[in-house]
N, C-alpha and C. Protein backbone atom coordinates (compact mmCIF):
# COMPACT_ATOMS: atom_id res chain seq x y z
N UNK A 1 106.78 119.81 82.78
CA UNK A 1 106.18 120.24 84.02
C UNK A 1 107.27 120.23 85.10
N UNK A 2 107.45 121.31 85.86
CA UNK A 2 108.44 121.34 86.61
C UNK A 2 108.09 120.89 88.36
N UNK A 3 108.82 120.47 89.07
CA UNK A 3 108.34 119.51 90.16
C UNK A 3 107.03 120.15 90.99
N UNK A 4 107.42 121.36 91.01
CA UNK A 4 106.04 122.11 91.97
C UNK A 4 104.96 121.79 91.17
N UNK A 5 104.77 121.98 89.68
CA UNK A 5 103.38 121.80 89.13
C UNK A 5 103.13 119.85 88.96
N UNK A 6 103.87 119.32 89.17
CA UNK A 6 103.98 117.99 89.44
C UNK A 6 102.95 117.28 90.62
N UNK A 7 103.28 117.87 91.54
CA UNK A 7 103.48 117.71 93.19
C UNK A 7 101.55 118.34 93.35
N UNK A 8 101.59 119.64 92.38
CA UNK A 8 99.99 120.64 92.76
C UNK A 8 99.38 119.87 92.00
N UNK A 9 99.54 119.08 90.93
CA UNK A 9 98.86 118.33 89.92
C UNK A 9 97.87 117.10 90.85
N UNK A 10 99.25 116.30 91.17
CA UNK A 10 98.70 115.70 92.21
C UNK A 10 97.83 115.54 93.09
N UNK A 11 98.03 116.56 93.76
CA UNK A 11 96.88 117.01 95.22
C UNK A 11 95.15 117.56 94.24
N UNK A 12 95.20 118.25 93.29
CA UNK A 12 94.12 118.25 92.30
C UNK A 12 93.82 117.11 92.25
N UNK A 13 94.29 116.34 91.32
CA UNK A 13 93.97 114.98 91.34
C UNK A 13 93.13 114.15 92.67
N UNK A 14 94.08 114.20 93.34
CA UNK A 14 93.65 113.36 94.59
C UNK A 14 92.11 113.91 95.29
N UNK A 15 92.67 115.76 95.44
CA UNK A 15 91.16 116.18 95.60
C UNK A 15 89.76 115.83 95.06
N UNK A 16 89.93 115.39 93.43
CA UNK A 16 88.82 115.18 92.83
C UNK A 16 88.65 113.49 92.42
N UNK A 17 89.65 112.89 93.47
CA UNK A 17 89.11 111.65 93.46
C UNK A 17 89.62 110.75 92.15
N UNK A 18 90.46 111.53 91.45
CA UNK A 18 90.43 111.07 90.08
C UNK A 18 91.82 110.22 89.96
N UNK A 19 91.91 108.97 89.98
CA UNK A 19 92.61 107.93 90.59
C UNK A 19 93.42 107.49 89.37
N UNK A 20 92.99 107.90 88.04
CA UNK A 20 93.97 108.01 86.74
C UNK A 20 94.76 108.83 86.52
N UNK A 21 94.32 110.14 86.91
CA UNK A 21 94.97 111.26 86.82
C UNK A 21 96.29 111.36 87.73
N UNK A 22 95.83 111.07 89.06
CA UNK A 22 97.22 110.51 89.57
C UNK A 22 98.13 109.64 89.75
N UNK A 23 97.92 108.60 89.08
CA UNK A 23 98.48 107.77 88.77
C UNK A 23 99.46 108.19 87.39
N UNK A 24 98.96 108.92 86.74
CA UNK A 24 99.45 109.36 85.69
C UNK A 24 100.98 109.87 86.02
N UNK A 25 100.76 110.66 87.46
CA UNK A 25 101.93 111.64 87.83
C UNK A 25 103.25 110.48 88.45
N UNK A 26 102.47 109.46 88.81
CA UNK A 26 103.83 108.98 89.52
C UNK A 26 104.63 107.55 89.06
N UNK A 27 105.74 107.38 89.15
CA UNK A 27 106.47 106.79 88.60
C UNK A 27 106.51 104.88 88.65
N UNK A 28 106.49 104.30 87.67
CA UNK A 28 106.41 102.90 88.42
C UNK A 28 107.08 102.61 89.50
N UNK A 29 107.99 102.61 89.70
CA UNK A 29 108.62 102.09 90.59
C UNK A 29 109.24 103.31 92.21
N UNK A 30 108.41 104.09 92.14
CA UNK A 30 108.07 104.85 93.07
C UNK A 30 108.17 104.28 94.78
N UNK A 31 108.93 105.09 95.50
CA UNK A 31 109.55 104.70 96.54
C UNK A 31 108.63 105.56 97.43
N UNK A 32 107.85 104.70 98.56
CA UNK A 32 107.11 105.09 99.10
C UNK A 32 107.19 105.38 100.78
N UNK A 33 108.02 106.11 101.51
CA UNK A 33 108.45 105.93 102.95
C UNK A 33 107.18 106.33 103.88
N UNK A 34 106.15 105.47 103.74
CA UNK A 34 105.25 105.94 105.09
C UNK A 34 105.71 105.75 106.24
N UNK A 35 105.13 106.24 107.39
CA UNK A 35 104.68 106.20 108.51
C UNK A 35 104.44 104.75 108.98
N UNK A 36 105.17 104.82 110.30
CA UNK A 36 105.34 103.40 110.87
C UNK A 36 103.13 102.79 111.13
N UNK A 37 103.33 101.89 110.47
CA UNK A 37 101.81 101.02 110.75
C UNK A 37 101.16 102.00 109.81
N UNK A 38 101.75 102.50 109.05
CA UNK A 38 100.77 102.83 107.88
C UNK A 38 101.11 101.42 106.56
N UNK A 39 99.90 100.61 105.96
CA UNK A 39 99.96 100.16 105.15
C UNK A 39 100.90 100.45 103.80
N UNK A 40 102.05 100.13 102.98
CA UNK A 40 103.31 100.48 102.01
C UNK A 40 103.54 99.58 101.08
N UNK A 41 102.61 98.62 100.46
CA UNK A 41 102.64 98.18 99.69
C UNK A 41 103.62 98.84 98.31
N UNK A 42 104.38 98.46 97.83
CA UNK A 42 105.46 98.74 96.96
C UNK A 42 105.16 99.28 95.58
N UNK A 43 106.18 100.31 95.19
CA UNK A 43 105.76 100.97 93.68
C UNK A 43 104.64 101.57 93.27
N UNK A 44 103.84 101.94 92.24
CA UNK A 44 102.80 102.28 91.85
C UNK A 44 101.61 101.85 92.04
N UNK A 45 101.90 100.43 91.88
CA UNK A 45 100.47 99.45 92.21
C UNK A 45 100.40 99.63 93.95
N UNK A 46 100.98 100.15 95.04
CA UNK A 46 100.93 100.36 96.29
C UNK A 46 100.52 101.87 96.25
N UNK A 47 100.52 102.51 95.76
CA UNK A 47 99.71 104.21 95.82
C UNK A 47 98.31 103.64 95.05
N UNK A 48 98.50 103.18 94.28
CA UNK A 48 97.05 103.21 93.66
C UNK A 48 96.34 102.24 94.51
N UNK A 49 96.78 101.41 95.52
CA UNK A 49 95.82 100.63 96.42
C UNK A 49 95.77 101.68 97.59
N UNK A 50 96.71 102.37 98.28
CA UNK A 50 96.93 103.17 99.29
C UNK A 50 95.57 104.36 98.59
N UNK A 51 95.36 104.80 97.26
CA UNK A 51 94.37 106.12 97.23
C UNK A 51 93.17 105.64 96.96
N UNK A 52 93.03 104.21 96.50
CA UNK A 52 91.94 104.01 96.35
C UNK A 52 90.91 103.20 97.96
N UNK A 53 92.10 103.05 99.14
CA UNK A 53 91.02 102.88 99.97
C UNK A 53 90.94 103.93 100.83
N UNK A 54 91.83 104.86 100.82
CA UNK A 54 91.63 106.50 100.91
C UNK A 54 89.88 106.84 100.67
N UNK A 55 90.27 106.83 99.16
CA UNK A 55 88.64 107.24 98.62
C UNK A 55 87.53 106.12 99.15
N UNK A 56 87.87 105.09 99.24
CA UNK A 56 86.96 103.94 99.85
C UNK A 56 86.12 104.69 101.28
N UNK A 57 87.08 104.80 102.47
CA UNK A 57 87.36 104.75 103.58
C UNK A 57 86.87 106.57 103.84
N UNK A 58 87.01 107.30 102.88
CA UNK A 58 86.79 108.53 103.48
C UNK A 58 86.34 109.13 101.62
N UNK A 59 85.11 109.10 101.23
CA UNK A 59 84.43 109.49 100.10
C UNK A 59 84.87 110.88 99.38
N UNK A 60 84.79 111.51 101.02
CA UNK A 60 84.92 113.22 100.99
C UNK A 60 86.43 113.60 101.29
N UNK A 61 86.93 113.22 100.87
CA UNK A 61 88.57 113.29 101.62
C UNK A 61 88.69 114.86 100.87
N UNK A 62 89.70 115.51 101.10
CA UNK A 62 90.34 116.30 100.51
C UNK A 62 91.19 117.38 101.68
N UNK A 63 92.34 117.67 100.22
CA UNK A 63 93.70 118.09 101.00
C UNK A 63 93.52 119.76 100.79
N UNK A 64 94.17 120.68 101.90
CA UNK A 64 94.04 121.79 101.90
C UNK A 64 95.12 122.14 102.00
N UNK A 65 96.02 122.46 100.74
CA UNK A 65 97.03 123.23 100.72
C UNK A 65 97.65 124.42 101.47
N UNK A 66 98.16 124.68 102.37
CA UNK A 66 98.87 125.53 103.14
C UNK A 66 99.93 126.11 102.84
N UNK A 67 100.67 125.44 102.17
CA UNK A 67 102.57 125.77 101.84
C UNK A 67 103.26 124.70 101.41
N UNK A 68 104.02 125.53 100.33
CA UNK A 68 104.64 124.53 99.15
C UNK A 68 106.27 125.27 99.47
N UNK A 69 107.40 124.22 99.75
CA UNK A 69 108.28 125.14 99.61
C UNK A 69 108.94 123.71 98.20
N UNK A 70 109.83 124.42 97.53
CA UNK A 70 110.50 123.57 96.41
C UNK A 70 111.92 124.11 96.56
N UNK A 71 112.86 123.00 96.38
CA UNK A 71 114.24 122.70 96.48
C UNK A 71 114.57 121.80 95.45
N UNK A 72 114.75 122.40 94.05
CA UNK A 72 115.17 121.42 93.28
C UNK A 72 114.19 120.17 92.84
N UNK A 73 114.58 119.56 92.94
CA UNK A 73 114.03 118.12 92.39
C UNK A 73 112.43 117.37 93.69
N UNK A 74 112.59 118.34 94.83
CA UNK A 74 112.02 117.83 96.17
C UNK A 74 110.91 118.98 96.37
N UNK A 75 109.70 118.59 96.95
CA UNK A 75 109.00 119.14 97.14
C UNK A 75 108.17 119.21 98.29
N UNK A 76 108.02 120.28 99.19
CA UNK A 76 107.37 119.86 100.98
C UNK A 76 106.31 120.45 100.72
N UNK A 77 105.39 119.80 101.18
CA UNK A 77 103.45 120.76 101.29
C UNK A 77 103.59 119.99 102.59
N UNK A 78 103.08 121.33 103.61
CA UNK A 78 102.40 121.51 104.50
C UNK A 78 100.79 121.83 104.72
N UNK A 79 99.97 120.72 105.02
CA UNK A 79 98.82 120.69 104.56
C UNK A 79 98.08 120.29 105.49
N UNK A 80 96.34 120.30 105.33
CA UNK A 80 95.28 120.16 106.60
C UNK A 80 94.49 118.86 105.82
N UNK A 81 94.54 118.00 106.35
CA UNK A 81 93.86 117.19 105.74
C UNK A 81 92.29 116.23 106.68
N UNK A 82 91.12 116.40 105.56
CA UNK A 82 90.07 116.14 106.37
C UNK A 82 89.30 115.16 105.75
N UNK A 83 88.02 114.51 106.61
CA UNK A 83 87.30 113.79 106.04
C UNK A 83 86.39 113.16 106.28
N UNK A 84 85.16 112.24 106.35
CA UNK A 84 84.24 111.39 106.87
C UNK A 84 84.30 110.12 106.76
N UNK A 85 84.49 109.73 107.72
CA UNK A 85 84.79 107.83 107.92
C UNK A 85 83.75 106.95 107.43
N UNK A 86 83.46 107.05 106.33
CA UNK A 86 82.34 106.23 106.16
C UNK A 86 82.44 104.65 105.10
N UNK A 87 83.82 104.70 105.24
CA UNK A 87 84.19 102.99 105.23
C UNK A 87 85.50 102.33 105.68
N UNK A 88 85.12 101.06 105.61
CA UNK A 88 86.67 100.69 107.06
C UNK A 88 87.95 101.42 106.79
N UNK A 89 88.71 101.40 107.33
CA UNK A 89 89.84 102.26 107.47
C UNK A 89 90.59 101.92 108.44
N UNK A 90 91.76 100.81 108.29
CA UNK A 90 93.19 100.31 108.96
C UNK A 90 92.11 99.16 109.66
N UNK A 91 91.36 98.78 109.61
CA UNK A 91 90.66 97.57 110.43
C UNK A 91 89.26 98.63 111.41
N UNK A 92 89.17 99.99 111.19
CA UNK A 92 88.05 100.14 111.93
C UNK A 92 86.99 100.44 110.79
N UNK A 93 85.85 99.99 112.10
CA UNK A 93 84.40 100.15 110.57
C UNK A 93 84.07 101.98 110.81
N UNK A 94 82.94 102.00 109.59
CA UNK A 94 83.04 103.34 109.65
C UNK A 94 82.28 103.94 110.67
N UNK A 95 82.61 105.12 111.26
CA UNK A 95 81.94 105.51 112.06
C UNK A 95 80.99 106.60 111.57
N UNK A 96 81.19 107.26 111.08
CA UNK A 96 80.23 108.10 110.33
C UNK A 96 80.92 109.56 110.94
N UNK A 97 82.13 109.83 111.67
CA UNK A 97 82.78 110.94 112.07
C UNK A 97 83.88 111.88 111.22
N UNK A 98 84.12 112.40 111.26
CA UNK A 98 84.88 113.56 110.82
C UNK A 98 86.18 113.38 111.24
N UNK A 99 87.33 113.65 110.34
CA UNK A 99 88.39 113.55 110.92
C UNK A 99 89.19 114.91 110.44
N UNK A 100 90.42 115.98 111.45
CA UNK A 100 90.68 116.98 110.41
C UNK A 100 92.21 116.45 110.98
N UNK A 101 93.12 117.02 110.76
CA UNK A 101 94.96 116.60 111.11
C UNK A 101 95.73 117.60 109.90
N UNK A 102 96.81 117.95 110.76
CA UNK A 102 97.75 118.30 109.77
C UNK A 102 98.85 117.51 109.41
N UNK A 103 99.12 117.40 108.25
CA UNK A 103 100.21 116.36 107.13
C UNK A 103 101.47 117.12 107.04
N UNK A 104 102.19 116.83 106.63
CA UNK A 104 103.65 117.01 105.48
C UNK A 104 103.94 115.81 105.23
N UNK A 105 104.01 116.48 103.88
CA UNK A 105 105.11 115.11 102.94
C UNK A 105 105.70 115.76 101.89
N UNK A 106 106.93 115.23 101.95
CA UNK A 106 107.94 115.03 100.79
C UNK A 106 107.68 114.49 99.36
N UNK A 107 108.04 115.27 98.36
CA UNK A 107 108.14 114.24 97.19
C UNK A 107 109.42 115.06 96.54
N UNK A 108 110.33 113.89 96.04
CA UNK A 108 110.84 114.08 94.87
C UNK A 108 110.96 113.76 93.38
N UNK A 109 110.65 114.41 92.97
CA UNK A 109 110.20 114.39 91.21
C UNK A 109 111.14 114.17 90.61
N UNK A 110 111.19 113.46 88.91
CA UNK A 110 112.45 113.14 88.11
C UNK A 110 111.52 113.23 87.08
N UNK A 111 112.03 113.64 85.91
CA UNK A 111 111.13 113.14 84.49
C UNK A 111 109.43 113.63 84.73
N UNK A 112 109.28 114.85 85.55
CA UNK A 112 107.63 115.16 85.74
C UNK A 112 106.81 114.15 86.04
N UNK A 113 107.69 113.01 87.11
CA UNK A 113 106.98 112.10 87.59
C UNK A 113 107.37 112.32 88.83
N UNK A 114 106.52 111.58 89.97
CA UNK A 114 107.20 111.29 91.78
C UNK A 114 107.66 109.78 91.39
N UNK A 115 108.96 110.29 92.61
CA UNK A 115 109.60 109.09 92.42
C UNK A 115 109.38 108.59 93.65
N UNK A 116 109.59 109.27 94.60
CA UNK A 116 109.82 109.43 96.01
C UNK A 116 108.99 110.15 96.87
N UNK A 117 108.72 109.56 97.58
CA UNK A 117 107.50 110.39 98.94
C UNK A 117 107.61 109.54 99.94
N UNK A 118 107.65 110.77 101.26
CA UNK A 118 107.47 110.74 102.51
C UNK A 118 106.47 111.71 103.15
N UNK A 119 105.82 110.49 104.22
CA UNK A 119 104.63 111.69 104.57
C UNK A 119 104.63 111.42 106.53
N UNK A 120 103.84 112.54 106.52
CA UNK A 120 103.95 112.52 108.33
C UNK A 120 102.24 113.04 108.67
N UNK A 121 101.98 112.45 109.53
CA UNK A 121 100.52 113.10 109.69
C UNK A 121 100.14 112.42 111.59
N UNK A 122 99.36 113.51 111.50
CA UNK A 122 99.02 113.23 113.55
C UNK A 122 97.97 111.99 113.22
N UNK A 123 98.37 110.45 113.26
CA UNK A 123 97.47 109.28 113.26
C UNK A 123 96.69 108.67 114.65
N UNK A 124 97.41 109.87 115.92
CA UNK A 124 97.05 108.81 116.99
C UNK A 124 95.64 110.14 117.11
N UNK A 125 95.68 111.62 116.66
CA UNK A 125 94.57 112.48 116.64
C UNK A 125 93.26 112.62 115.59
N UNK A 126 93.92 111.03 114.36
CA UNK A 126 92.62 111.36 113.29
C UNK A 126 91.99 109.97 113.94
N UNK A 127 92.94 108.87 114.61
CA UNK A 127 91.94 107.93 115.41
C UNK A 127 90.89 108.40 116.16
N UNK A 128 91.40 109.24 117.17
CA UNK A 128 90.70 109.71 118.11
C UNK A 128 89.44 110.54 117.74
N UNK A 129 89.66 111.54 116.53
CA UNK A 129 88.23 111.48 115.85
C UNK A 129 87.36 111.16 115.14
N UNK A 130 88.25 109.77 114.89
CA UNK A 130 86.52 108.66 114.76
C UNK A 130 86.84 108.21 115.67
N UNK A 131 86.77 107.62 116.98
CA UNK A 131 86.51 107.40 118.19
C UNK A 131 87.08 106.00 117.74
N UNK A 132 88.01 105.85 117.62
CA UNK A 132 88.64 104.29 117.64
C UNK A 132 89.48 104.61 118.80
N UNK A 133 89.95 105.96 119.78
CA UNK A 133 90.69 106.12 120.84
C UNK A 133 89.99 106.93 121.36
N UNK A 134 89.74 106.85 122.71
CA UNK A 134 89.40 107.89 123.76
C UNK A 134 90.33 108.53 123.70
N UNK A 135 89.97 110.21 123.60
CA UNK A 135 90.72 111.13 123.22
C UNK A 135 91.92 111.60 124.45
N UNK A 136 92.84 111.96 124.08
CA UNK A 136 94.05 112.01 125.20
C UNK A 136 93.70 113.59 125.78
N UNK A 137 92.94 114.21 125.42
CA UNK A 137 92.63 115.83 125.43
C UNK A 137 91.73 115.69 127.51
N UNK A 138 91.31 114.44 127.60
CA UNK A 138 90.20 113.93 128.55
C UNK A 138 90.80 113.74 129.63
């Protein structure tokens, strides 16, 4: 499997919730560069806690592919990502709101596994729609 079908495998996966399947894709010891005050628990066993309170925290999650560009071994999706807050999430309870934001992240693949990922996403605009922030728009 070559890194793009790696990377689309993934986001399938994740879309359908299916927490083996992606796990399948990524590497033990997988290097994970989030976002400052995003939770990064280390290696594999830190994605599989990071997607499973994903799915916890937002039931309906799912990613909307926009654009894939591939460079070799690295892979960028530019993506819309949405969902319903309907369990805690970073310390807030659920609100029962909708959240939509646009993402990018990085991965680089080795052996039809991720080794490597970096992601970026608007966190102070998916607060604000579950109302954990009065919106800055006000």
């Amino acid at each position: 499997m070559d890194a793009r079908d790696v990377v689309l495998s993934f986001y399938e996966a994740r879309n359908a919730h299916d927490l083996e399947r992606m796990m399948a894709l990524v590497d033990e010891g997988v290097v994970n560069h989030a976002p400052a005050g995003v939770p990064n628990p280390p290696g594999k066993d830190g994605v599989r806690q990071a997607m499973a309170m994903e799915v916890q925290a937002f039931p309906d999650h799912h990613v909307d592919i926009q654009q894939v560009v591939v460079d070799d071994d690295r892979v960028a999706v530019l993506a819309q990502s949405s969902g319903t807050h309907e369990g805690p999430f970073a310390g807030i309870p659920p609100s029962g709101r909708r959240f939509d934001v646009r993402i990018f992240q990085l991965f680089r693949v080795d052996r039809s596994l991720i080794v490597e990922h970096w992601g970026l996403f608007d966190r102070l605009s998916m607060l604000e729609q579950l109302g954990a922030f009065p919106s800055s728009s006000t």
